[in-house]
N, C-alpha and C. Protein backbone atom coordinates (compact mmCIF):
# COMPACT_ATOMS: atom_id res chain seq x y z
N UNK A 1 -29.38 -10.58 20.16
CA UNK A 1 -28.81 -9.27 19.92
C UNK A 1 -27.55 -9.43 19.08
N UNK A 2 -26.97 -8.49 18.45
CA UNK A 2 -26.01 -8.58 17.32
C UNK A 2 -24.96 -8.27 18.00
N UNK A 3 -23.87 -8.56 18.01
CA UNK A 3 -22.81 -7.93 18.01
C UNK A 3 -22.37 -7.06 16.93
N UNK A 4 -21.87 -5.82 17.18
CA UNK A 4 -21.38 -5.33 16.54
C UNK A 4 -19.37 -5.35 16.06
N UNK A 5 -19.61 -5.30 14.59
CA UNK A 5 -18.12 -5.30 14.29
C UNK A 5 -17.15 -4.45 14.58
N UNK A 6 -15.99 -4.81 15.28
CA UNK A 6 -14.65 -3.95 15.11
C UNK A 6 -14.38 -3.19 13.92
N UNK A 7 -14.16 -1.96 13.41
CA UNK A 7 -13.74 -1.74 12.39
C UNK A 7 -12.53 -1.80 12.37
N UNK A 8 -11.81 -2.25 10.83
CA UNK A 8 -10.14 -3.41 11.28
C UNK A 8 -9.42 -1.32 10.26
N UNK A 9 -8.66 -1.22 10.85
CA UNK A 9 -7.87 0.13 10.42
C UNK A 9 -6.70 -0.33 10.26
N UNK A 10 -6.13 0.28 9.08
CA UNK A 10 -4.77 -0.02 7.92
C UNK A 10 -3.97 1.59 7.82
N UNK A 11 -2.73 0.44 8.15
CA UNK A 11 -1.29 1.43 8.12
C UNK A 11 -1.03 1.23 6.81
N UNK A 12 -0.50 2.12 6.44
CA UNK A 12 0.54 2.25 5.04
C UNK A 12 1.87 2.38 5.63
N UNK A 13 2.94 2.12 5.12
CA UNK A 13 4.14 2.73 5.78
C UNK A 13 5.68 1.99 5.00
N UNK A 14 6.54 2.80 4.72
CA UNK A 14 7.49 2.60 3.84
C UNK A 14 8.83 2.55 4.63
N UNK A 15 9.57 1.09 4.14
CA UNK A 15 10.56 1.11 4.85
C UNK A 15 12.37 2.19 4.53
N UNK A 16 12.81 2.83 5.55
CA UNK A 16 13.82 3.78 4.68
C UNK A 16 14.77 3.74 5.39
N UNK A 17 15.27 2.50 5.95
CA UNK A 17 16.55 1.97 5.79
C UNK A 17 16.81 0.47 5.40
N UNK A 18 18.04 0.26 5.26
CA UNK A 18 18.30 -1.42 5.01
C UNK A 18 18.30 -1.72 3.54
N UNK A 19 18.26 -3.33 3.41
CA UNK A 19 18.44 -3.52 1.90
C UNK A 19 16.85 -3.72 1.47
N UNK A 20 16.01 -3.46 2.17
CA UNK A 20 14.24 -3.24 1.24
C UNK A 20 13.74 -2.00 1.23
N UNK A 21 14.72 -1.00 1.38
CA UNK A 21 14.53 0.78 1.22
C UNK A 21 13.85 0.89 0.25
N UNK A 22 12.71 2.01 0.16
CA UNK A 22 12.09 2.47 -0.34
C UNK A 22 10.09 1.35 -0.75
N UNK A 23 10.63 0.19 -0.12
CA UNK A 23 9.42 -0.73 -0.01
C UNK A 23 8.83 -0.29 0.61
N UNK A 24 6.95 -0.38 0.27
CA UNK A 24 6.07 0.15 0.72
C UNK A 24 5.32 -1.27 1.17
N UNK A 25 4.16 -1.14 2.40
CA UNK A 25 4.01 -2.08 2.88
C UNK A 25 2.61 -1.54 3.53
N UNK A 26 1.64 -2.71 4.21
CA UNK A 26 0.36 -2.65 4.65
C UNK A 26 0.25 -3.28 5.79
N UNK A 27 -0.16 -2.98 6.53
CA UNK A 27 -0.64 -3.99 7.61
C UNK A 27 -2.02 -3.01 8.41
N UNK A 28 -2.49 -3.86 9.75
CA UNK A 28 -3.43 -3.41 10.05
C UNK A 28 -2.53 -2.12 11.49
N UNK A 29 -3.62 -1.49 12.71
CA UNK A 29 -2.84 -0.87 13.41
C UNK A 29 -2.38 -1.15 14.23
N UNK A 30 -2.64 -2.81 14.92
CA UNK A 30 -2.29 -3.19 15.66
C UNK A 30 -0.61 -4.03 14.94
N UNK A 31 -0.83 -4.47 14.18
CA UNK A 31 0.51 -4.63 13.81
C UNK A 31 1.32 -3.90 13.46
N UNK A 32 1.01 -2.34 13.23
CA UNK A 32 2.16 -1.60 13.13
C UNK A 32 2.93 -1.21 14.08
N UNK A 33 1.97 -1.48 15.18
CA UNK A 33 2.65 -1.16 16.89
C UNK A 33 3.96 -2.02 17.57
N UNK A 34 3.38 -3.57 16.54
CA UNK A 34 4.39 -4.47 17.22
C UNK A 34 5.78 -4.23 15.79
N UNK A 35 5.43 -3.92 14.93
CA UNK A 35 6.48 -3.38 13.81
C UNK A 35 7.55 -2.36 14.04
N UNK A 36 7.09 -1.26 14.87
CA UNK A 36 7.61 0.11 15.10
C UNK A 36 8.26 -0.74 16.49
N UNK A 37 7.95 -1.37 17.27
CA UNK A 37 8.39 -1.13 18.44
C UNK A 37 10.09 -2.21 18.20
N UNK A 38 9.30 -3.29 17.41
CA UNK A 38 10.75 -4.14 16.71
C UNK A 38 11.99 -2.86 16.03
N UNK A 39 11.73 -2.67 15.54
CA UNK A 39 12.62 -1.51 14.67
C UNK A 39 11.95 -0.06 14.64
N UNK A 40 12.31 0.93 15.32
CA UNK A 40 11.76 2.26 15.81
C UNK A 40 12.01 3.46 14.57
N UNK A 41 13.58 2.93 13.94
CA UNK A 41 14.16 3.66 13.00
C UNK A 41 14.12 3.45 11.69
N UNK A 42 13.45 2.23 11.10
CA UNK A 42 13.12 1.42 10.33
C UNK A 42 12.30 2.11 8.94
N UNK A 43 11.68 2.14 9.67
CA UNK A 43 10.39 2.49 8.84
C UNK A 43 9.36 3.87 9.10
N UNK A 44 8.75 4.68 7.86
CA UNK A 44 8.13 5.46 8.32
C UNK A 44 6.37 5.55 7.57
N UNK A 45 5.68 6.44 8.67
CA UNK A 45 3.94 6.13 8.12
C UNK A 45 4.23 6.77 6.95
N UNK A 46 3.31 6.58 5.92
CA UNK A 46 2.66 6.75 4.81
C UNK A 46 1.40 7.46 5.01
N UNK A 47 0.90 6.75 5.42
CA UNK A 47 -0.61 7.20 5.95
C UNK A 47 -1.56 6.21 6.72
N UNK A 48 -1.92 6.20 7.72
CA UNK A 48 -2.77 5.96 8.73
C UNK A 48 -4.42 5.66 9.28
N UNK A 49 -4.89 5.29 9.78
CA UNK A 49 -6.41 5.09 9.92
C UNK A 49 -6.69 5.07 8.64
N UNK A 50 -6.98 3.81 7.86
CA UNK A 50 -7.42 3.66 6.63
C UNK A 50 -8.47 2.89 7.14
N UNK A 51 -9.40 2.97 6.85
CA UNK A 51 -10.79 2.22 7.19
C UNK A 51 -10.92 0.30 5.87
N UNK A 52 -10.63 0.97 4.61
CA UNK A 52 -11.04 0.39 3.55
C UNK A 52 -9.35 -0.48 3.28
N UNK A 53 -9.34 -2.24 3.40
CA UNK A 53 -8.13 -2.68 2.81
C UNK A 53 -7.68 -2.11 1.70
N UNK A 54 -8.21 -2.41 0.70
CA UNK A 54 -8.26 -2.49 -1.01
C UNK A 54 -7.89 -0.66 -1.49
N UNK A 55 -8.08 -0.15 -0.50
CA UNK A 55 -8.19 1.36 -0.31
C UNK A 55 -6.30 1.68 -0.31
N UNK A 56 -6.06 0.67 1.03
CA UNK A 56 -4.81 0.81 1.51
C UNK A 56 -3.59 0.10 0.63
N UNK A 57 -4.28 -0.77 0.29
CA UNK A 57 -3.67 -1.54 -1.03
C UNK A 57 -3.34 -0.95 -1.74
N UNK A 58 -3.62 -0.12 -2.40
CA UNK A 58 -3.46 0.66 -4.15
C UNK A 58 -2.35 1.54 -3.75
N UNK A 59 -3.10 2.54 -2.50
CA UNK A 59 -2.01 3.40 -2.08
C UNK A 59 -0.22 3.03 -2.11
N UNK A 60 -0.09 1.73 -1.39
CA UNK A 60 0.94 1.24 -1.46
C UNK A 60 1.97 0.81 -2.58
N UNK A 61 0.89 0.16 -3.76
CA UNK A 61 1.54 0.11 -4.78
C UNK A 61 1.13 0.52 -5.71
N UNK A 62 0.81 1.87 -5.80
CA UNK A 62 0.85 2.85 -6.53
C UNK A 62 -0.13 2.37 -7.64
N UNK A 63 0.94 2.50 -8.77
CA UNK A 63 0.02 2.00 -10.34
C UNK A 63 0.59 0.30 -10.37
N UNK A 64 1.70 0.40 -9.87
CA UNK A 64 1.92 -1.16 -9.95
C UNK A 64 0.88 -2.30 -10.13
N UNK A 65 0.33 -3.11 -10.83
CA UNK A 65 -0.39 -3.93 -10.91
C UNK A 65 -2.07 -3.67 -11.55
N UNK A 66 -1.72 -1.48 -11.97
CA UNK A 66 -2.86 -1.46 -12.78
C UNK A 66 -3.05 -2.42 -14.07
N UNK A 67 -3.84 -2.46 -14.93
CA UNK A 67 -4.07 -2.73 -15.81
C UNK A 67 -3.83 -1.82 -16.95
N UNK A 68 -2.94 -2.31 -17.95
CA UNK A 68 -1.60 -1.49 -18.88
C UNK A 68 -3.16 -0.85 -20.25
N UNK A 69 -3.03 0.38 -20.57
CA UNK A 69 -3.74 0.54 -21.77
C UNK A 69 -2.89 -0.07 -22.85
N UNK A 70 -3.81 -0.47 -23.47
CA UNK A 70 -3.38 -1.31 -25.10
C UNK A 70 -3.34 0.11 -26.03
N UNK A 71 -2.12 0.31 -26.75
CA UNK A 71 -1.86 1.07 -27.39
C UNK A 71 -2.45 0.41 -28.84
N UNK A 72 -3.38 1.80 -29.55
CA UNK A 72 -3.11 1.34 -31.05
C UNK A 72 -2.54 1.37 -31.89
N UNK A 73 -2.02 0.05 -32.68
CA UNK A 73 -1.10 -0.09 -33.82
C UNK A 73 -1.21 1.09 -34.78
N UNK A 74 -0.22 1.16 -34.80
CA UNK A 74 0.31 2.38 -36.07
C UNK A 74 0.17 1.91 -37.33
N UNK A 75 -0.47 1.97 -38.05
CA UNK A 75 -0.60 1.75 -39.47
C UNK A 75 0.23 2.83 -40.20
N UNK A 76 0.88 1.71 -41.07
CA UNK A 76 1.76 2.67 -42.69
C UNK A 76 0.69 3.47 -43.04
N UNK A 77 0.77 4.72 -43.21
CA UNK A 77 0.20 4.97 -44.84
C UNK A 77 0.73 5.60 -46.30
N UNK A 78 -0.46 4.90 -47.09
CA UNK A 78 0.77 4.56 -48.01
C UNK A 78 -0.24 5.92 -48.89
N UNK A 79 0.69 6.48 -49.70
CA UNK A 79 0.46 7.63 -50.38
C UNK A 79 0.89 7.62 -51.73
């Protein structure tokens, strides 16, 4: 018989005090429990029950680490 999988659920959540203010961050939900309970005032959700990592990933850093469009060169023209 199979076991069935845990589905693993992702915090988002941004820190908004201290000197890494405004850092955004990932973890799963069980580590946000032991996160919040370390520092209560620390940090706040973003957003919650994320099913999908890569999902929770992007969210966090935004466009950061998209891939830049290549602008096309401007050509003179000559008249």
């Amino acid at each position: 018989m199979r076991e069935s999988r845990k589905v693993q659920k992702w915090v988002v959540y941004e820190t908004i005090a201290g000197p890494k203010i405004g850092m955004r961050s990932v973890c799963t939900t069980e580590d946000w429990k032991v996160v919040e309970a370390r520092d209560p005032m620390l940090h706040r959700i973003i957003r919650e029950d994320i099913t999908d990592e890569t999902e929770a990933e992007k969210l966090a850093r935004g466009t950061s680490g998209d891939l830049k469009s290549k602008a096309k060169p401007i050509r003179p023209k000559f008249e």
